[in-house]
Protein backbone atom coordinates (compact mmCIF):
# COMPACT_ATOMS: atom_id res chain seq x y z
CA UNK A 1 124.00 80.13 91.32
CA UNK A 2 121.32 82.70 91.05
CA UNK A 3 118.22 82.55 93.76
CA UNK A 4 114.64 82.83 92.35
CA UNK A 5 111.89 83.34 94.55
CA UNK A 6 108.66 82.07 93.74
CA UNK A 7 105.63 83.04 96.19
CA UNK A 8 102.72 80.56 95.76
CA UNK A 9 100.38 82.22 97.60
CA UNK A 10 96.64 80.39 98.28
CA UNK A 11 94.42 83.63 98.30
CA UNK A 12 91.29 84.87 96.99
CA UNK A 13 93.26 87.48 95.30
CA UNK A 14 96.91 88.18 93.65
CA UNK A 15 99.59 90.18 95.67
CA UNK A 16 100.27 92.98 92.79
CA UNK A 17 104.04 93.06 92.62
CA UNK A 18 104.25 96.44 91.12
CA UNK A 19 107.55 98.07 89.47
CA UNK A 20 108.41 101.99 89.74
CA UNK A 21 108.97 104.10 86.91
CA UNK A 22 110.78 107.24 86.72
CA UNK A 23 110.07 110.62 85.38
CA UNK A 24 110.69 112.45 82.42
CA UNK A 25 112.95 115.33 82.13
CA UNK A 26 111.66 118.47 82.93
CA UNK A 27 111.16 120.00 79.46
CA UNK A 28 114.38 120.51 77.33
CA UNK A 29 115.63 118.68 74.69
CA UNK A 30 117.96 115.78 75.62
CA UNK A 31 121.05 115.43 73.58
CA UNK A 32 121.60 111.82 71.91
CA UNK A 33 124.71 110.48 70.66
CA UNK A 34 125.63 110.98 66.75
CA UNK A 35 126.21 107.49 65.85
CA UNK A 36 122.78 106.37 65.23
CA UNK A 37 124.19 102.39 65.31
CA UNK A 38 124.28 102.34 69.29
CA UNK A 39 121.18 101.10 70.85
CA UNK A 40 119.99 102.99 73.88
CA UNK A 41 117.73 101.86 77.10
CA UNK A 42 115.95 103.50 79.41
CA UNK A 43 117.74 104.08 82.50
CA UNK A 44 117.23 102.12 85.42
CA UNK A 45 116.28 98.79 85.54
CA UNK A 46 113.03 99.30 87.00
CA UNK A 47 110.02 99.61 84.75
CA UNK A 48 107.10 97.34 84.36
CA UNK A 49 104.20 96.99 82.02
CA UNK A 50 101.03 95.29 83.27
CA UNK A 51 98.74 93.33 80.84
CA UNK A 52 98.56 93.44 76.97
CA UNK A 53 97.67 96.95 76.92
CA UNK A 54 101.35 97.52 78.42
CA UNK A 55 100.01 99.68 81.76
CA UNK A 56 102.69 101.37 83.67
CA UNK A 57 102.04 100.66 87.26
CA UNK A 58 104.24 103.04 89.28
CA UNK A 59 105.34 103.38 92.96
CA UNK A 60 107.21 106.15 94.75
CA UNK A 61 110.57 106.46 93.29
CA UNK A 62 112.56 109.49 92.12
CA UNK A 63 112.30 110.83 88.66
CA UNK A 64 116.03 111.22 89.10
CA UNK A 65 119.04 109.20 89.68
CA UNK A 66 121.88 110.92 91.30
CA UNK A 67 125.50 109.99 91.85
CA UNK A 68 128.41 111.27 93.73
CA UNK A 69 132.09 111.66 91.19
CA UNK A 70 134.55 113.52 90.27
CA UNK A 71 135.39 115.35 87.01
CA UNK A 72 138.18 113.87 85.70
CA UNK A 73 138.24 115.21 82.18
CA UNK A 74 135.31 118.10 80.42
CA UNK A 75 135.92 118.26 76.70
CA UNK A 76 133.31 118.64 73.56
CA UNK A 77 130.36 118.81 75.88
CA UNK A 78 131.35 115.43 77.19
CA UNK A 79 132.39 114.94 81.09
CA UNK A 80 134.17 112.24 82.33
CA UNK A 81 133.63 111.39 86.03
CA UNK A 82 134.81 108.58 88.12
CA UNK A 83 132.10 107.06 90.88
CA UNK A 84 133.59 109.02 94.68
CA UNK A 85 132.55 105.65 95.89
CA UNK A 86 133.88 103.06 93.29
CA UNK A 87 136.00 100.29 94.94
CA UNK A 88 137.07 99.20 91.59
CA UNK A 89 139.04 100.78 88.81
CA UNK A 90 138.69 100.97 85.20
CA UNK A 91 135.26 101.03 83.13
CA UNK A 92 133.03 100.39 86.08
CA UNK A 93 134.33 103.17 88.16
CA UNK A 94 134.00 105.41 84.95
CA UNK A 95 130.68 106.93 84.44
CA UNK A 96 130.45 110.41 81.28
CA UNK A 97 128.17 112.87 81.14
CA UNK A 98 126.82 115.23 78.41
CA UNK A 99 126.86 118.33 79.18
CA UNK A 100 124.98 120.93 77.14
CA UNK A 101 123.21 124.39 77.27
CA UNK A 102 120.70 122.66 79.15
CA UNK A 103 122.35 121.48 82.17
CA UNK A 104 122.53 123.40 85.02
CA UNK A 105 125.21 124.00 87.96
CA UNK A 106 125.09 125.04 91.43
CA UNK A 107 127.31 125.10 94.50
CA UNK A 108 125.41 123.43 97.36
CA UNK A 109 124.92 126.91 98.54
CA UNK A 110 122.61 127.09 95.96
CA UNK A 111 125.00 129.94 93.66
CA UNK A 112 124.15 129.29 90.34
CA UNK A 113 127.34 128.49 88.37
CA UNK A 114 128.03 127.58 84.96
CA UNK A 115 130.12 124.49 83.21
CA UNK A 116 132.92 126.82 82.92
CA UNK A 117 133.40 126.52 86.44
CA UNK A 118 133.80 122.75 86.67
CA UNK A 119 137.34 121.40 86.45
CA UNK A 120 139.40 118.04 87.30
CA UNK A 121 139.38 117.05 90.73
CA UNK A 122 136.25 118.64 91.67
CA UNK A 123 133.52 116.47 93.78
CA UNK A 124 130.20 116.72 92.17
CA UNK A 125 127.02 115.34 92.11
CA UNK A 126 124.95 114.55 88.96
CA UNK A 127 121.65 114.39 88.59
CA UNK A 128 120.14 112.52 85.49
CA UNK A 129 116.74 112.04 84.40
CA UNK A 130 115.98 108.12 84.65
CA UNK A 131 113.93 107.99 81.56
CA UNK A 132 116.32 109.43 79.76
CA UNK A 133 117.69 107.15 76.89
CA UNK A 134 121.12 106.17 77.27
CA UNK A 135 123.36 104.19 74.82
CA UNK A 136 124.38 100.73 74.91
CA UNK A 137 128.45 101.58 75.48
CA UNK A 138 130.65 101.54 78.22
CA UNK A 139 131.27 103.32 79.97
CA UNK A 140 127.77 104.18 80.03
CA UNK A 141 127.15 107.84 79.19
CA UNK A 142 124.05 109.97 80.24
CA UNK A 143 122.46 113.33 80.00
CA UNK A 144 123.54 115.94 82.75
CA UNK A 145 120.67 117.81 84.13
CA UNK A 146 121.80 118.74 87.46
CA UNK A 147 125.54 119.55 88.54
CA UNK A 148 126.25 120.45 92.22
CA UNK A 149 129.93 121.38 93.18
CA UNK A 150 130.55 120.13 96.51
CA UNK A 151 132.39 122.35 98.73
CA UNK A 152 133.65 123.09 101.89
CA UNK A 153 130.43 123.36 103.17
CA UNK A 154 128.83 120.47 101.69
CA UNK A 155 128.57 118.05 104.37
CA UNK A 156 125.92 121.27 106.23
CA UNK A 157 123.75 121.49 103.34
CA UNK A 158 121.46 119.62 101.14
CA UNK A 159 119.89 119.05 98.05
CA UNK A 160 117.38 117.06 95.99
CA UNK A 161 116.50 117.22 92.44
CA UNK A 162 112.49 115.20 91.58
CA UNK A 163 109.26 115.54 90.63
CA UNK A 164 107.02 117.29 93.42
CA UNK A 165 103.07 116.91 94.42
CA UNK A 166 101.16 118.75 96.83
CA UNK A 167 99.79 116.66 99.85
CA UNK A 168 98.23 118.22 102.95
CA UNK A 169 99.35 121.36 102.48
CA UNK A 170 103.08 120.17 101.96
CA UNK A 171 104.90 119.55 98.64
CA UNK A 172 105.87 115.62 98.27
CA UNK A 173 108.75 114.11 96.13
CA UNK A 174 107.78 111.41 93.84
CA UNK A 175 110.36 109.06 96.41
CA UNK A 176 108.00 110.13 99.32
CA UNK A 177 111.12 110.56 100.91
CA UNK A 178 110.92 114.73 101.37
CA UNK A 179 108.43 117.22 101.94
CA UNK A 180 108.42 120.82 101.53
CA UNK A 181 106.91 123.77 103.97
CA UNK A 182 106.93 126.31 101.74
CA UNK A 183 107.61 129.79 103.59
CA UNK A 184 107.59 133.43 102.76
CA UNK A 185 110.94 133.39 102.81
CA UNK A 186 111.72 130.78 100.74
CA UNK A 187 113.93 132.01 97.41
CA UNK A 188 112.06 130.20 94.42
CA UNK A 189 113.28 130.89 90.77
CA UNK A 190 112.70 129.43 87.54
CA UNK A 191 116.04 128.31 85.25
CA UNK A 192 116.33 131.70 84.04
CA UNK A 193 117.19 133.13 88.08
CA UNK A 194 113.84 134.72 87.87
CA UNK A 195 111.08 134.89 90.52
CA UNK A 196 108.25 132.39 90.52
CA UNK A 197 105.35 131.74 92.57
CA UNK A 198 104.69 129.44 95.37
CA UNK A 199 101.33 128.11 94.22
CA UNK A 200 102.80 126.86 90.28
CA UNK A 201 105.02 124.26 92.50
CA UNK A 202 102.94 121.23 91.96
CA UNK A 203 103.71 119.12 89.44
CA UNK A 204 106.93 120.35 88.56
CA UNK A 205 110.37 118.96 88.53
CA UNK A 206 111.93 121.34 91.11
CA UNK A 207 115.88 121.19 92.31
CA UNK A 208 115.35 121.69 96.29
CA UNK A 209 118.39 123.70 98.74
CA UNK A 210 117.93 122.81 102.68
CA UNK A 211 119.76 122.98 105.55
CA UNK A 212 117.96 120.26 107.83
CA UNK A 213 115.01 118.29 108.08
CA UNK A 214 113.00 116.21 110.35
CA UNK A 215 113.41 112.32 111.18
CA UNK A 216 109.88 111.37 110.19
CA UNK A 217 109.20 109.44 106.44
CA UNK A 218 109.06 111.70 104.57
CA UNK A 219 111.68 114.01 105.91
CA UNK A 220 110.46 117.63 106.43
CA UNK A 221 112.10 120.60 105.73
CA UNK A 222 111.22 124.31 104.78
CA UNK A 223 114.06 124.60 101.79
CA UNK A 224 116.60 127.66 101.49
CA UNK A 225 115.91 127.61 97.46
CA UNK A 226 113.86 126.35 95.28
CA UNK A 227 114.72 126.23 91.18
CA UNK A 228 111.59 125.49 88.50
CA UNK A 229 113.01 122.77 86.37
CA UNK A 230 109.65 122.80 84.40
CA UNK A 231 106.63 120.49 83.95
CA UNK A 232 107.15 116.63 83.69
CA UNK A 233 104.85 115.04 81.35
CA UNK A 234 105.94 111.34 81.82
CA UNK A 235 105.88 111.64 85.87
CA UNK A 236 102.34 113.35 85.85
CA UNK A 237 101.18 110.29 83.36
CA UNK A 238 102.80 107.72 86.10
CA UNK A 239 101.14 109.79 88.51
CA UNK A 240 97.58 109.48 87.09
CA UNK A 241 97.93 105.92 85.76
CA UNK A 242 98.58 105.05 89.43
CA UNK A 243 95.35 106.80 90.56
CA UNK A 244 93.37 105.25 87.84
CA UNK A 245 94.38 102.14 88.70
CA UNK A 246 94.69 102.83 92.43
CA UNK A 247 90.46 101.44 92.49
CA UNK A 248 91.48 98.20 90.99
CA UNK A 249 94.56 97.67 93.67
CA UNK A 250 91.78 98.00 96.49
CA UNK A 251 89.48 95.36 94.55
CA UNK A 252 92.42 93.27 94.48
CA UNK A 253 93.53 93.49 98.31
CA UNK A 254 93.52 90.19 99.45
CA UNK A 255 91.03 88.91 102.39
CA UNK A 256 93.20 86.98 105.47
CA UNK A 257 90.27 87.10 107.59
CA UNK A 258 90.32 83.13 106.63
CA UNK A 259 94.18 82.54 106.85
CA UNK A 260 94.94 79.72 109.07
CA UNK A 261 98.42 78.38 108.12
CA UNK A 262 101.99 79.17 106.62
CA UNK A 263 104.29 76.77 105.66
CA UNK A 264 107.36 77.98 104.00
CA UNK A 265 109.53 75.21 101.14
CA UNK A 266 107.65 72.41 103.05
CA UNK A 267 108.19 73.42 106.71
CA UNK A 268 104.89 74.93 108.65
CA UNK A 269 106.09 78.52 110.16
CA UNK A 270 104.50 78.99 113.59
CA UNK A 271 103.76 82.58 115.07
CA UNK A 272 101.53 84.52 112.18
CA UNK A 273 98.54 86.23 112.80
CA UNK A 274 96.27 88.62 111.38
CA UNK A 275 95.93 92.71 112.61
CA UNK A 276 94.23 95.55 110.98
CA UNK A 277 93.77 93.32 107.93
CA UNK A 278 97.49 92.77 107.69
CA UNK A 279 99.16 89.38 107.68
CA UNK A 280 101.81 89.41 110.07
CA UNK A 281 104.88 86.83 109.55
CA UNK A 282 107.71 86.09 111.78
CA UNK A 283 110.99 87.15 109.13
CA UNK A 284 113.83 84.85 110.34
CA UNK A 285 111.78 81.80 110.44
CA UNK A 286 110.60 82.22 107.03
CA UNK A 287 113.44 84.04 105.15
CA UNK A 288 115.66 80.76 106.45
CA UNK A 289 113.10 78.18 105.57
CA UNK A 290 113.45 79.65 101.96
CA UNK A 291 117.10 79.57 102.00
CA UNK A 292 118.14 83.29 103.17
CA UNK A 293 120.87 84.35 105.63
CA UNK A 294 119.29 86.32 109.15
CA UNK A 295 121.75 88.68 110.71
CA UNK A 296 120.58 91.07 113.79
CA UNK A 297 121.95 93.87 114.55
CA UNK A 298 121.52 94.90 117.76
CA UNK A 299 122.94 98.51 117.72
CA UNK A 300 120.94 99.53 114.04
CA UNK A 301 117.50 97.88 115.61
CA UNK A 302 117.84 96.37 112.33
CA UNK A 303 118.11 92.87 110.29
CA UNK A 304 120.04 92.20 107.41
CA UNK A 305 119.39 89.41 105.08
CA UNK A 306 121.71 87.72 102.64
CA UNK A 307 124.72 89.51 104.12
CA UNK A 308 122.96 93.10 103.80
CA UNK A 309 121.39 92.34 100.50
CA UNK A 310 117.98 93.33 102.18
CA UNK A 311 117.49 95.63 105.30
CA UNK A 312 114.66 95.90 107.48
CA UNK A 313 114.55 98.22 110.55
CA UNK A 314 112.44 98.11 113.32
CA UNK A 315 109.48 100.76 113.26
CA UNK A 316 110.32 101.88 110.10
CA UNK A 317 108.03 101.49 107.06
CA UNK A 318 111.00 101.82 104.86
CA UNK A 319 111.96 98.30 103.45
CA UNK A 320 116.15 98.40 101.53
CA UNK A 321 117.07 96.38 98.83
CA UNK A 322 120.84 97.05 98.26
CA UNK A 323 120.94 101.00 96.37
CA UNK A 324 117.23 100.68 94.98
CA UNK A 325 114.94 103.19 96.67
CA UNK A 326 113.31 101.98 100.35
CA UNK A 327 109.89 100.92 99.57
CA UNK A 328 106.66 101.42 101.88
CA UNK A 329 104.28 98.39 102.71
CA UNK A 330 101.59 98.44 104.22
CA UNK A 331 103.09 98.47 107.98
CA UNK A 332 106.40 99.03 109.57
CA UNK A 333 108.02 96.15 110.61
CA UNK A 334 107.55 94.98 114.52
CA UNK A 335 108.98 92.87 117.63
CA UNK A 336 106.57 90.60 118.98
CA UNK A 337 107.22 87.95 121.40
CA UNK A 338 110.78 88.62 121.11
CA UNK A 339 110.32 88.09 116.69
CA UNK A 340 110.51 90.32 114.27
CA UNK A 341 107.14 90.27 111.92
CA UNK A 342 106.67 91.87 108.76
CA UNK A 343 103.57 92.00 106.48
CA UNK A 344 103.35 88.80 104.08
CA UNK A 345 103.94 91.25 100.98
CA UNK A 346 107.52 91.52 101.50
CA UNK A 347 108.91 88.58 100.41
CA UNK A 348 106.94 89.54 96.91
CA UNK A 349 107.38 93.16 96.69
CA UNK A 350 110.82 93.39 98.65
CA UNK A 351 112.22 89.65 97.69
CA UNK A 352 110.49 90.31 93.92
CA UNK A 353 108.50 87.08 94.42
CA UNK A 354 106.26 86.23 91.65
CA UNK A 355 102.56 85.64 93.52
CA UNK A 356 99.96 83.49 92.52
CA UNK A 357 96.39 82.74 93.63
CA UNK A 358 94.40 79.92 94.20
CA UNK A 359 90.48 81.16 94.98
CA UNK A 360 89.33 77.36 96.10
CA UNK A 361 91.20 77.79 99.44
CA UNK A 362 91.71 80.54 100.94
CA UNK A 363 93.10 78.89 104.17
CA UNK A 364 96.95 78.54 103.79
CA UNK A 365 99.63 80.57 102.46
CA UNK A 366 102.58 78.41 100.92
CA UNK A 367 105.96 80.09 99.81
CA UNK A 368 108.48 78.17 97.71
CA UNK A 369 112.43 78.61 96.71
CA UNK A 370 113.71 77.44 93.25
CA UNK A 371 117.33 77.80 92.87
CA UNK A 372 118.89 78.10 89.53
């Protein structure tokens, strides 16, 4: 039995349930299979067109999906790598990589290395470019861009491979999840090992070497290395198609100065209010009045719903949804009279709700569950 949730939401306006998109690769030609029969997709499972002229609305997600194997087998620029973290065995543990002059290697002490230095047994972690076409095969195969050889060492350093903006005098990844200080001291090289300057950062795909960072959303960190992957044309179109459309979300924010009840699959849910402009709702009552499991955990500050499906912690604008990205509303969720409240736009954004308006009554909010 699968769950679909459907929001219907009596507004003056529609909650925009946007999609993210991911980046293109920064600049080199990406190797496709020979046999021209096998379709291909774009990777990830998370792109979204809005209207007939096929928009791409984008939120904050990395241009790059990473994953943590090991090399089990290079041969004809083709590596074979099972998942570190696979529970299962066979095809869905099995995940190959092409490998060409293109891809680049690195210990995580940021020591440039080459493919020649990659053999079986080694932990790794591969970075591919999420636009990236990838056939239709299993296992599923994907460009390389990014190798790092874990070593000794590993679990002291870190790394980060995605498209970077300047933003208040810091350097932002497009997964808002770390920013840059760039200092002095800071080693920054293009692919080629040589030397390039601090102010031609923004905008470009950039592979990132730190030791620590801060606690806050994003993380901060002043990086021990910085390599120029290039320009990204598809992430800086994302990145101005959410700007230019960034006027029309605003238009579009609904008004709950009017909001006087929620009733959730028939059953009135007591508790909500209205702060900053925010609507407020209490998460257990609602999330079980549409069917979904509550869990608290007391030790996390956190609740998990549908057996850890979805994860919300307290004070933290960072909403989970299994291995997808967190993704920022507009608040953090908060206790309040001994509940837990989070703004109405989770259950569409978070709970991929479909929302729909109705502008004759903008006085009740009423949230449905169809099960299939």
């Amino acid at each position: 039995m699968k769950n679909k949730w459907i929001a219907m939401i009596s507004l003056t306006a529609v909650l925009a349930s946007g999609s993210a998109v991911y980046a293109d690769v920064s600049g080199g030609n990406v190797t496709t299979p020979q046999n021209t029969d096998i379709k291909t997709e774009i990777q990830g499972d998370i792109m979204q067109t809005s209207g007939s002229a096929g928009v791409v609305v984008p939120e904050a997600v990395a241009s790059y999906i990473k994953n943590a194997v090991t090399a089990v087998k290079l041969t004809d620029g083709l590596l074979e790598t099972k998942l570190s973290d696979a529970v299962s065995e066979g095809m869905e543990s099995t995940i190959n990589y092409i490998v060409s002059d293109r891809t680049l290697v690195y210990d995580t002490d940021g020591n440039q290395k080459t493919t020649g230095d990659l053999k079986e047994g080694m932990h790794l972690v591969v970075y591919t470019n999420a636009y990236a076409p990838a056939p239709l095969i299993m296992p599923p195969q994907y460009q390389a861009d990014v190798i790092i050889i874990s070593g000794e060492n590993a679990m002291a350093k870190f790394h980060d491979v995605d498209t970077y903006f300047e933003d208040q005098n810091m350097l932002v990844n497009a997964a808002n999840q770390l920013a840059l200080h760039i200092g002095k001291d800071v080693n920054i090289v293009g692919r080629d090992d040589k030397a390039v300057a601090a102010d031609a950062l923004n905008g470009k795909d950039l592979l990132v070497f730190y030791t620590s960072s801060t606690r806050s959303i994003p993380a901060q960190t002043t990086p021990d290395k910085v390599v120029v992957l290039g320009e990204n044309e598809l992430a800086l179109a994302s990145r101005n198609a959410a700007a230019g459309l960034s006027g029309l979300q605003e238009e579009a924010a609904p008004d709950y100065s009017a909001f006087r009840k929620l009733s959730a699959a028939g059953k009135e849910i007591a508790g909500v209010y209205v702060e900053n402009g925010i609507l407020m709702v209490p998460l257990r009552e609602t999330a079980e009045a549409l069917g979904m499991t509550v869990e608290w955990n007391g030790t996390m500050r956190s609740v998990l719903l549908n057996d850890g499906i979805y994860t919300v912690k307290i004070a933290e604008n960072s909403y989970i949804k299994g291995k997808m990205m967190p993704l920022q509303l507009s608040c953090a969720p908060v206790i309040k009279g001994g509940r837990t409240y989070v703004p109405v736009e989770y259950f569409a954004e978070v709970c991929e709700m479909t929302a729909v308006s109705d502008a004759n009554d903008a006085t009740r909010l009423q949230l449905y569950a169809e099960t299939k």
